[in-house]
C-alpha atoms as a PDB file:
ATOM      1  CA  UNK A   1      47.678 106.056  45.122  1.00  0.00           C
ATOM      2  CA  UNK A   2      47.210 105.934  48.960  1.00  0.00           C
ATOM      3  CA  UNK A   3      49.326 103.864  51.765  1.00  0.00           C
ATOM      4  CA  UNK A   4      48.380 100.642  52.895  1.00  0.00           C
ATOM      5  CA  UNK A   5      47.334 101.977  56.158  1.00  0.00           C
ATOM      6  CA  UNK A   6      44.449 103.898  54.703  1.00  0.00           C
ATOM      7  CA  UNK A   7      43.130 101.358  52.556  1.00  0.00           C
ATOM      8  CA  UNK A   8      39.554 100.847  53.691  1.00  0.00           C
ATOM      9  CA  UNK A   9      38.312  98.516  56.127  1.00  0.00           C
ATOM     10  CA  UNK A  10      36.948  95.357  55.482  1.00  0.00           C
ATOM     11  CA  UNK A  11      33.323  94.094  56.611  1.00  0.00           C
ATOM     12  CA  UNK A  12      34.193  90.904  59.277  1.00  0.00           C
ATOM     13  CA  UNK A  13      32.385  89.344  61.723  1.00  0.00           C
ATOM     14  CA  UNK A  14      34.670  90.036  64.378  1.00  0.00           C
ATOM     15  CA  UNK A  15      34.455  92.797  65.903  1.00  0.00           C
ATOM     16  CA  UNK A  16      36.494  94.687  68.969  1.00  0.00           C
ATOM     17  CA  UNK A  17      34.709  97.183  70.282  1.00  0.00           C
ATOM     18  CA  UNK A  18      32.688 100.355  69.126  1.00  0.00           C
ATOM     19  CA  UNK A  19      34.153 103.792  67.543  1.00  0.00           C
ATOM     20  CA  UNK A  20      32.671 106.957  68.721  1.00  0.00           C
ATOM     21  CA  UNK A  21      32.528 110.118  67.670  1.00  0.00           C
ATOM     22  CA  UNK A  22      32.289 113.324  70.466  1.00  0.00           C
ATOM     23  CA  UNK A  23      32.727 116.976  69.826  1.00  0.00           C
ATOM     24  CA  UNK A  24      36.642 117.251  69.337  1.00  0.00           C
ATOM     25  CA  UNK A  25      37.738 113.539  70.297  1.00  0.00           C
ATOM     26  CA  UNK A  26      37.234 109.694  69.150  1.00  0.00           C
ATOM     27  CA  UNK A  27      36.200 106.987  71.516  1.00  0.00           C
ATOM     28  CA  UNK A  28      36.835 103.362  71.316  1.00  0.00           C
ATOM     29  CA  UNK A  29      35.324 101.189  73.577  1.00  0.00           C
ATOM     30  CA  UNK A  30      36.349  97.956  73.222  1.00  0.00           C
ATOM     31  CA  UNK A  31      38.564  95.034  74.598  1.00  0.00           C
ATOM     32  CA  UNK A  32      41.144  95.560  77.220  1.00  0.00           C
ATOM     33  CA  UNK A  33      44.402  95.031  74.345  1.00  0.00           C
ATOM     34  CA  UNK A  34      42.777  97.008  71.577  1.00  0.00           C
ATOM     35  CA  UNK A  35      42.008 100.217  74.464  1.00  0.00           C
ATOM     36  CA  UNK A  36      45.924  99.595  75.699  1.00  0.00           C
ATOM     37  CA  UNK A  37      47.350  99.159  71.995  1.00  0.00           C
ATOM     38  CA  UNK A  38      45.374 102.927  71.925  1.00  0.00           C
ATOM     39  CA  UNK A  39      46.375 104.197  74.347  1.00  0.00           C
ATOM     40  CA  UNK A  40      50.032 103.578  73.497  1.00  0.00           C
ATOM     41  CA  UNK A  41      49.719 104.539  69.755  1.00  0.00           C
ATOM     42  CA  UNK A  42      48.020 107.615  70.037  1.00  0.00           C
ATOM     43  CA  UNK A  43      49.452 111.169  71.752  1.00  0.00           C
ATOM     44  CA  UNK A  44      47.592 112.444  74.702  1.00  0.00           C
ATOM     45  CA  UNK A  45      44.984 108.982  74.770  1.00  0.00           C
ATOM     46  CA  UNK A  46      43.193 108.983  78.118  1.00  0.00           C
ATOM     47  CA  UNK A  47      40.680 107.173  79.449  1.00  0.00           C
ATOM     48  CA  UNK A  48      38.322 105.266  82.397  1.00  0.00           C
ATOM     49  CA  UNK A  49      39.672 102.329  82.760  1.00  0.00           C
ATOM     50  CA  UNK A  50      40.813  99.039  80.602  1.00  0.00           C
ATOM     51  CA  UNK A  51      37.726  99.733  78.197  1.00  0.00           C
ATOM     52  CA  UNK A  52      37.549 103.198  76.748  1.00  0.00           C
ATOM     53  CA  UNK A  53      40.394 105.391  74.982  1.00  0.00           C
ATOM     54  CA  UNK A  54      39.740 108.851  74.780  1.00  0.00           C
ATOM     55  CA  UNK A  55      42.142 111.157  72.180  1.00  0.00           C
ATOM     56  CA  UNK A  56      42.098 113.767  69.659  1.00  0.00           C
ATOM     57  CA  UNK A  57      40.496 113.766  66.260  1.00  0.00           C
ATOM     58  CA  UNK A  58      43.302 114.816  64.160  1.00  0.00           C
ATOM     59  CA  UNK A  59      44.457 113.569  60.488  1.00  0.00           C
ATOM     60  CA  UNK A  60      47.394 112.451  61.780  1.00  0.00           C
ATOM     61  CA  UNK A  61      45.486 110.034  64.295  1.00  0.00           C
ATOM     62  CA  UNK A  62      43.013 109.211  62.105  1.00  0.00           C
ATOM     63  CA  UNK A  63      45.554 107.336  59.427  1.00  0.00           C
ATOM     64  CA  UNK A  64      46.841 105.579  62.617  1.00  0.00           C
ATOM     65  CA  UNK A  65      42.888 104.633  63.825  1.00  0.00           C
ATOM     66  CA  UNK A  66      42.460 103.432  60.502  1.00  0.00           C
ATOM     67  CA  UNK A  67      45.371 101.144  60.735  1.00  0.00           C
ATOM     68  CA  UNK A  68      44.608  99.732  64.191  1.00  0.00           C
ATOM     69  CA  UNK A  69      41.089  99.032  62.581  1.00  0.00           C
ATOM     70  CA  UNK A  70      42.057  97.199  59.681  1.00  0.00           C
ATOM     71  CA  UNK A  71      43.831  94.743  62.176  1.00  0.00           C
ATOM     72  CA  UNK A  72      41.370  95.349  65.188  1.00  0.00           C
ATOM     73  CA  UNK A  73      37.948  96.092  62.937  1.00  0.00           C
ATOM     74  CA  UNK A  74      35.534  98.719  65.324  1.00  0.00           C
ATOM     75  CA  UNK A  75      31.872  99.353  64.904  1.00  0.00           C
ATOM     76  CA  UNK A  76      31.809 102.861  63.812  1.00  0.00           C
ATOM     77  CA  UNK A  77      28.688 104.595  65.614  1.00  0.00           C
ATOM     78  CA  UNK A  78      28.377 107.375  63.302  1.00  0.00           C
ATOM     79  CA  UNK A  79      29.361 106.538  59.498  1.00  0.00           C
ATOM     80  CA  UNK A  80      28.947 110.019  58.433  1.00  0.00           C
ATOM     81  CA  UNK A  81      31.753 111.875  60.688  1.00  0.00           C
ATOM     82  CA  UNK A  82      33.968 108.668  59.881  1.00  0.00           C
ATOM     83  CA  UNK A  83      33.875 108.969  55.986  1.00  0.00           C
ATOM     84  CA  UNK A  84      34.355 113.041  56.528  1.00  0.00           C
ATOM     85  CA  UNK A  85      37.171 112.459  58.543  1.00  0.00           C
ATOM     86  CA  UNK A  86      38.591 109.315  56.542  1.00  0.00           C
ATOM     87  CA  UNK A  87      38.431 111.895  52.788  1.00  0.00           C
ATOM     88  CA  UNK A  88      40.167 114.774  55.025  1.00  0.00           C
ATOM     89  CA  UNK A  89      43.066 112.189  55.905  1.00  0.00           C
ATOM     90  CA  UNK A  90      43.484 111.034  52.761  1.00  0.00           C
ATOM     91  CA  UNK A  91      43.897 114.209  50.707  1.00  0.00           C
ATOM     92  CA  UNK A  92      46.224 115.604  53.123  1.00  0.00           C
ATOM     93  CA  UNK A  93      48.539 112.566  52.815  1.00  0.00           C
ATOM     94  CA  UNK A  94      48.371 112.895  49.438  1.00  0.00           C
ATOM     95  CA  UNK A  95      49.353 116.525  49.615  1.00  0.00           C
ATOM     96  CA  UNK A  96      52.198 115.348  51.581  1.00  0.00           C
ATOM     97  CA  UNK A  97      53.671 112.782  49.380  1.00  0.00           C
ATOM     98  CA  UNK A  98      53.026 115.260  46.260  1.00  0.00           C
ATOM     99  CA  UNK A  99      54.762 117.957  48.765  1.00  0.00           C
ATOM    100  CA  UNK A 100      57.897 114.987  49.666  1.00  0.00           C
ATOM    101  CA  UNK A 101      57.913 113.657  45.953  1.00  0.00           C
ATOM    102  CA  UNK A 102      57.656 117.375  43.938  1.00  0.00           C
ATOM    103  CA  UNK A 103      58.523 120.479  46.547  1.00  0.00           C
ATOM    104  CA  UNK A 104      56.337 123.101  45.833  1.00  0.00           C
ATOM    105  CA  UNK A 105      56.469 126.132  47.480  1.00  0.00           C
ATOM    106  CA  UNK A 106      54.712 129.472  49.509  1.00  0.00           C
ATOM    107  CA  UNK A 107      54.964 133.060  49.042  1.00  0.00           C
ATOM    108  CA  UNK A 108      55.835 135.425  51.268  1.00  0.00           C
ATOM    109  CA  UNK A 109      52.899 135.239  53.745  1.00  0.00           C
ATOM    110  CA  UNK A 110      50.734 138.161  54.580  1.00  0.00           C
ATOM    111  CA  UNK A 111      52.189 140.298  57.892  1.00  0.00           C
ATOM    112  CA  UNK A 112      55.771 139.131  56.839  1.00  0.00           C
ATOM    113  CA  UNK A 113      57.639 141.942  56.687  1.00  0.00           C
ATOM    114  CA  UNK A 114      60.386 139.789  54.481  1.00  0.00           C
ATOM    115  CA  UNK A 115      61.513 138.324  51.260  1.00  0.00           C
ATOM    116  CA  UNK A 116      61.954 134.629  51.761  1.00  0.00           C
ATOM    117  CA  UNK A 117      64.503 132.524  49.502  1.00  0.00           C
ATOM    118  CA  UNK A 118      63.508 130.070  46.990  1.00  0.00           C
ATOM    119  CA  UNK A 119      64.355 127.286  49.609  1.00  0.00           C
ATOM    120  CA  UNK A 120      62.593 128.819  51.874  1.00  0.00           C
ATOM    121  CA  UNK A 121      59.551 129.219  50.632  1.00  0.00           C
ATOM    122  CA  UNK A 122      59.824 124.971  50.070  1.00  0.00           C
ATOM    123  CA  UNK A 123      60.746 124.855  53.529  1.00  0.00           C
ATOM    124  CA  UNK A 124      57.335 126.747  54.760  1.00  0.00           C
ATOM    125  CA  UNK A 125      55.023 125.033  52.634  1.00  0.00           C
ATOM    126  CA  UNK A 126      56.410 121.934  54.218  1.00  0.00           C
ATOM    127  CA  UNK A 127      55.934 122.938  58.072  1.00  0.00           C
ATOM    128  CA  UNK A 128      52.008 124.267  56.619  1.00  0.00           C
ATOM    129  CA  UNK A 129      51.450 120.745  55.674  1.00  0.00           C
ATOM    130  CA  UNK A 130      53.636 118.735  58.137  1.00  0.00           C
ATOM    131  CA  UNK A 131      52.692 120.382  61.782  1.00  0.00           C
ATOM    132  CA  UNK A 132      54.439 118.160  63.817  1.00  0.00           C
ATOM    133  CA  UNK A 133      57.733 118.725  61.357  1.00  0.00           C
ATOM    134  CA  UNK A 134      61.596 119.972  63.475  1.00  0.00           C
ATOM    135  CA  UNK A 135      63.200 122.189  61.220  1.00  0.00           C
ATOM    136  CA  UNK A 136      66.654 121.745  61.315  1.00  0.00           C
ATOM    137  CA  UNK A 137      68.196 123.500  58.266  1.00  0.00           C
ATOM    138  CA  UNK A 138      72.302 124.230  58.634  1.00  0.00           C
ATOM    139  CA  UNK A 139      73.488 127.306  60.692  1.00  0.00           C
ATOM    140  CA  UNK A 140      72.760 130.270  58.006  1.00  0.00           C
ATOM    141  CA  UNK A 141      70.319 129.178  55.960  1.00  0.00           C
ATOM    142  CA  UNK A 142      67.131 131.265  57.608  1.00  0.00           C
ATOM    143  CA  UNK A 143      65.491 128.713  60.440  1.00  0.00           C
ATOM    144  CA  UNK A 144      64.481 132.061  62.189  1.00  0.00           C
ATOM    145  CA  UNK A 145      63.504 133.736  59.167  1.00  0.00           C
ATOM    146  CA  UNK A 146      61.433 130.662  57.916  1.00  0.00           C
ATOM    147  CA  UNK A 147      59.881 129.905  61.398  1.00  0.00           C
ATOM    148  CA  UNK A 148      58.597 133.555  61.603  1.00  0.00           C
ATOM    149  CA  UNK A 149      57.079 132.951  58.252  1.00  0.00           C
ATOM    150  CA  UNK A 150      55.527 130.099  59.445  1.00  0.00           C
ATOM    151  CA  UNK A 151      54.025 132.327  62.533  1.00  0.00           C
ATOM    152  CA  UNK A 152      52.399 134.844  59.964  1.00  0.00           C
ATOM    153  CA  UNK A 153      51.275 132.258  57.678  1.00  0.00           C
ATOM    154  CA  UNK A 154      49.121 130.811  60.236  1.00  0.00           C
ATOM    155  CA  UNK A 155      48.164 133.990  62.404  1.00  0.00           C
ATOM    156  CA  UNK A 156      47.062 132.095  65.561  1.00  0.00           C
ATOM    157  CA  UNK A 157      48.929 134.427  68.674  1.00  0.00           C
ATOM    158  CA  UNK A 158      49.633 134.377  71.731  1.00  0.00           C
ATOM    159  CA  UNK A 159      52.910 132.411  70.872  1.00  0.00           C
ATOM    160  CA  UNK A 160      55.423 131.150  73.203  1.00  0.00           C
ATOM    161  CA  UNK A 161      59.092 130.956  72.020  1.00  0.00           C
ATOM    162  CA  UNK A 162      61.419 128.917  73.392  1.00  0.00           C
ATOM    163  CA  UNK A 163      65.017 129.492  72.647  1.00  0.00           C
ATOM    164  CA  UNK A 164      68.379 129.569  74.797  1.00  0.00           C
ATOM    165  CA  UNK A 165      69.393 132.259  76.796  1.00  0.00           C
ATOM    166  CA  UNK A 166      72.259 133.563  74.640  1.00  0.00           C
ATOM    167  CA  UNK A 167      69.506 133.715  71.287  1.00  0.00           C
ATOM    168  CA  UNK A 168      66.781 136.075  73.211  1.00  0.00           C
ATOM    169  CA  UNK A 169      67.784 139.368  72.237  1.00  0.00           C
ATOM    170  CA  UNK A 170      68.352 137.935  68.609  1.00  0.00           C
ATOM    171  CA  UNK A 171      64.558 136.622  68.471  1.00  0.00           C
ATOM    172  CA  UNK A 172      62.985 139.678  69.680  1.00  0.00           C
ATOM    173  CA  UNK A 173      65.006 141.842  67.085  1.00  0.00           C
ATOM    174  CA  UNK A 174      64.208 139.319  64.705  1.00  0.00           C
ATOM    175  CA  UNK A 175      60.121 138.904  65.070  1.00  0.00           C
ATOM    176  CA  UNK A 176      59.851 143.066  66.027  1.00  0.00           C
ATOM    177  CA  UNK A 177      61.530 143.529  62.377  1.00  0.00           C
ATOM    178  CA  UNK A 178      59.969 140.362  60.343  1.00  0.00           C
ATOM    179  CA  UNK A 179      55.945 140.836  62.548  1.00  0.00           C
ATOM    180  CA  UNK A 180      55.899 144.371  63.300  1.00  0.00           C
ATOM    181  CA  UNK A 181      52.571 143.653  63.457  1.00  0.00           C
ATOM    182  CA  UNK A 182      52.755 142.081  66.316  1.00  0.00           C
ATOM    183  CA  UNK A 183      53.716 143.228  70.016  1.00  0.00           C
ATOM    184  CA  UNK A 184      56.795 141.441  71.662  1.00  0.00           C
ATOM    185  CA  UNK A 185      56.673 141.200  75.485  1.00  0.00           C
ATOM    186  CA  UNK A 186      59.923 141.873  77.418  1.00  0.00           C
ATOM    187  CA  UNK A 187      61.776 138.859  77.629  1.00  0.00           C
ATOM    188  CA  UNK A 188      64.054 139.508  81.126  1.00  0.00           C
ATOM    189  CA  UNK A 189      60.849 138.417  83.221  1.00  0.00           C
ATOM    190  CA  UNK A 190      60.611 135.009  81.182  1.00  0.00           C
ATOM    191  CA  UNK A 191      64.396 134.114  81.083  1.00  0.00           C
ATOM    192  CA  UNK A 192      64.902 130.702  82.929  1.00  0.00           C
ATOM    193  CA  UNK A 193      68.966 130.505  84.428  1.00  0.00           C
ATOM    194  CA  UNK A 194      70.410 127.655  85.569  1.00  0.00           C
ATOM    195  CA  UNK A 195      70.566 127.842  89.387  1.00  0.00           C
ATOM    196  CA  UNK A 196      74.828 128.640  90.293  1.00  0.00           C
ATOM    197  CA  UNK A 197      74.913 125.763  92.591  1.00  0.00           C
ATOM    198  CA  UNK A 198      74.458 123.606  89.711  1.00  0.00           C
ATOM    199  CA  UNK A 199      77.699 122.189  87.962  1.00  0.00           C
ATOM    200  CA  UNK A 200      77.629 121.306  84.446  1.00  0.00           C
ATOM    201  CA  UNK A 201      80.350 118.008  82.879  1.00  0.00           C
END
């Protein structure tokens, strides 16, 4: 069982615009309130004018394209990419409701020099299939531990970690003992202060 925003699209005779497929990206080119309605549903949309919008090819995106095209149908220029894309989509929703509706759960990731919780391994595999996900677990239940996991688990460095000034020297002595693996640049240089002539109410 699938949402109703992936159910397939229906032949009609009208038709919006075109759907295009381009190395890393989807193109519609269409009329001026299906390009805007894109361009306001979908992150980082660009594009040349009232007629094209340009944005990434993501699952995510795609579930939303294929919602805007069941209201909007879109000649799709290359069937092939679309139905590739369309099957990815749909089993990684499904993975997510199974994931929301029955928690399952990670192991300790290779290069994690840890032994994560029970709970935490449910939190992990939730952030590996739920990218744009905010942890926000209660003070003492592991975010830092879980988060470094997470870093490990999908082994794509450089990384840039934000945190507040007071939490620095905790998160270098936290990823140097979790990633020992990995090398953790001094953190003085990178330190942003609020300027003293600033008052704060």
């Amino acid at each position: 069982m699938i949402p109703q925003y992936l159910d397939r699209i229906r032949k009609t005779d009208r038709i919006y615009g075109k759907l295009v497929k381009t190395e890393d990206a989807w193109e519609i080119h269409g009329e001026p309130q299906v390009v805007q309605l894109a361009k306001k549903l979908f992150p980082g949309c660009k594009g040349e004018g009232r007629g094209v919008a340009r944005f990434y090819a993501t699952k995510r995106i795609l579930a939303d394209l294929n919602w805007l095209m069941m209201r909007y149908p879109l000649e799709i220029e290359n069937q092939n990419d679309w139905e590739k894309a369309y099957q990815k989509t749909v089993a990684h929703v499904k993975k997510r409701i199974e994931i929301s509706q029955r928690p399952i759960k990670l192991d300790n990731p290779a290069g994690f020099n840890g032994e994560l919780r029970e709970f935490q391994k449910e939190g992990l595999a939730f952030l590996m299939h739920n990218r744009r996900a905010l942890l926000a677990d209660s003070m003492g239940l592991g975010k830092t531990v879980i988060a470094l996991s997470w870093l490990a688990q999908i082994n794509q460095y450089p990384v840039l970690i934000v945190v507040p000034p007071h939490l620095v020297k905790q998160w270098e002595s936290e990823t140097k003992k979790f990633l020992n693996a990995v090398k953790v640049e001094p953190s003085e240089n990178h330190i942003i202060r609020p300027n003293n002539e600033l008052t704060y109410h």
